[in-house]
N, C-alpha and C. Protein backbone atom coordinates (compact mmCIF):
# COMPACT_ATOMS: atom_id res chain seq x y z
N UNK A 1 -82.58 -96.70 -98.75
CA UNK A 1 -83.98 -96.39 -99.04
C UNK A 1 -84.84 -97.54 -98.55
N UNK A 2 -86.04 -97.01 -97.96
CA UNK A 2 -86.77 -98.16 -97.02
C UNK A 2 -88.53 -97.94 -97.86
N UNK A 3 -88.76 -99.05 -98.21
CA UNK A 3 -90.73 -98.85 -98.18
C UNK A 3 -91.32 -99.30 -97.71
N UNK A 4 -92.09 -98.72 -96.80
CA UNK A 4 -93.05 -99.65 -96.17
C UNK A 4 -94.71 -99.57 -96.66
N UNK A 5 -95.25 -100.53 -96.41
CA UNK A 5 -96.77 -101.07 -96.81
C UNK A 5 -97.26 -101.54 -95.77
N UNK A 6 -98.45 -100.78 -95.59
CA UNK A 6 -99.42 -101.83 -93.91
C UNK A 6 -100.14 -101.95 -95.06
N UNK A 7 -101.01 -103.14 -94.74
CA UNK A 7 -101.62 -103.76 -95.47
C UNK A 7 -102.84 -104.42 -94.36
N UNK A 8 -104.11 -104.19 -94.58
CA UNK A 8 -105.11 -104.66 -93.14
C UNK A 8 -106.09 -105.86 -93.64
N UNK A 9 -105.99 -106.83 -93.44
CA UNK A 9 -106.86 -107.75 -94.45
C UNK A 9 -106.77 -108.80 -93.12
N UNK A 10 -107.21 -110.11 -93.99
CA UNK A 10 -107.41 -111.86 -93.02
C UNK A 10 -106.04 -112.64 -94.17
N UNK A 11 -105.64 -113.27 -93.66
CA UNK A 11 -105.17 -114.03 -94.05
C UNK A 11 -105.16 -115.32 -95.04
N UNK A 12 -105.32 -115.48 -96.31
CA UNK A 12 -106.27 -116.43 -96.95
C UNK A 12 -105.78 -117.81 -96.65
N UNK A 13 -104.39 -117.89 -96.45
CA UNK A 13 -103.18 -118.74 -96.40
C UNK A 13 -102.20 -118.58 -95.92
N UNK A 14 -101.24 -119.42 -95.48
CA UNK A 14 -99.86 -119.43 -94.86
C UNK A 14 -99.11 -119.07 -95.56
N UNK A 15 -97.97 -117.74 -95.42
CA UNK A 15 -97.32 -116.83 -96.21
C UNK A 15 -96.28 -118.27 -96.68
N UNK A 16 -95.83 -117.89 -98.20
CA UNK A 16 -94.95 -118.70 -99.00
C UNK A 16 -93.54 -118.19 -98.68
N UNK A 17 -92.82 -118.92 -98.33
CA UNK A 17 -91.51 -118.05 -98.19
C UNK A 17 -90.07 -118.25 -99.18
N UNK A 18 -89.91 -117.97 -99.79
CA UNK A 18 -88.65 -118.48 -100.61
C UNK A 18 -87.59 -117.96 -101.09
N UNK A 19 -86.41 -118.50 -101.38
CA UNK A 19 -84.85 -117.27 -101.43
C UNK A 19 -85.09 -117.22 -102.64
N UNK A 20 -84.40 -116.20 -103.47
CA UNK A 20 -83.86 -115.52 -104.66
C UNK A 20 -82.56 -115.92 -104.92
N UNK A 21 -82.26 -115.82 -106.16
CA UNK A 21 -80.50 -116.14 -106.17
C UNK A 21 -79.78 -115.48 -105.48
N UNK A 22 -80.08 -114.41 -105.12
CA UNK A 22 -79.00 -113.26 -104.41
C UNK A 22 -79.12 -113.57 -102.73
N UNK A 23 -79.64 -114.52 -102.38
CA UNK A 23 -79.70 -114.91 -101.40
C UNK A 23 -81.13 -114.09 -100.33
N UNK A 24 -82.06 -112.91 -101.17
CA UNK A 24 -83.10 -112.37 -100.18
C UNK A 24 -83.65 -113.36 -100.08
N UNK A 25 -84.49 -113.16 -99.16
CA UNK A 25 -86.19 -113.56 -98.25
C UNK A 25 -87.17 -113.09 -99.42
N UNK A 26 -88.25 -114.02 -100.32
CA UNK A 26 -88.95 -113.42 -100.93
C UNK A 26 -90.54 -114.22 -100.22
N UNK A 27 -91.53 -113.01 -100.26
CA UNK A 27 -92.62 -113.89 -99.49
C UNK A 27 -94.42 -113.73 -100.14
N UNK A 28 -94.93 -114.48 -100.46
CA UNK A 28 -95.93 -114.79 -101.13
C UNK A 28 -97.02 -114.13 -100.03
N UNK A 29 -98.10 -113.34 -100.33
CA UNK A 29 -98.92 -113.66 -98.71
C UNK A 29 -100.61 -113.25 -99.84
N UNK A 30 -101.36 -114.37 -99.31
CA UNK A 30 -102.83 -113.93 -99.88
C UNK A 30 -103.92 -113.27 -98.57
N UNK A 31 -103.75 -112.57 -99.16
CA UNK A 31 -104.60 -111.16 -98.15
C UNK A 31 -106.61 -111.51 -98.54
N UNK A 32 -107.12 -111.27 -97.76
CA UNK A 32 -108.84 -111.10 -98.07
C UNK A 32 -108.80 -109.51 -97.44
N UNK A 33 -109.23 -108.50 -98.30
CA UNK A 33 -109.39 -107.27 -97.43
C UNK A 33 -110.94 -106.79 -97.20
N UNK A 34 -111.32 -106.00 -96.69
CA UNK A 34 -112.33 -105.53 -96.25
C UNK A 34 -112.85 -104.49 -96.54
């Protein structure tokens, strides 16, 4: 099972990136939308 999200905004900041115990990719991102 897959979800996807577009999301259309500016960027407020440099996405946060950080692992989980289980070893995923988890990622922070502050959006400004319009």
């Amino acid at each position: 099972m897959v979800n996807k999200v577009t999301l259309i905004g500016y960027l407020g900041a440099d996405p946060e990136v950080r692992r989980i115990e289980n070893g995923a990719a988890v990622a922070r991102i502050r959006i400004a939308n319009f």
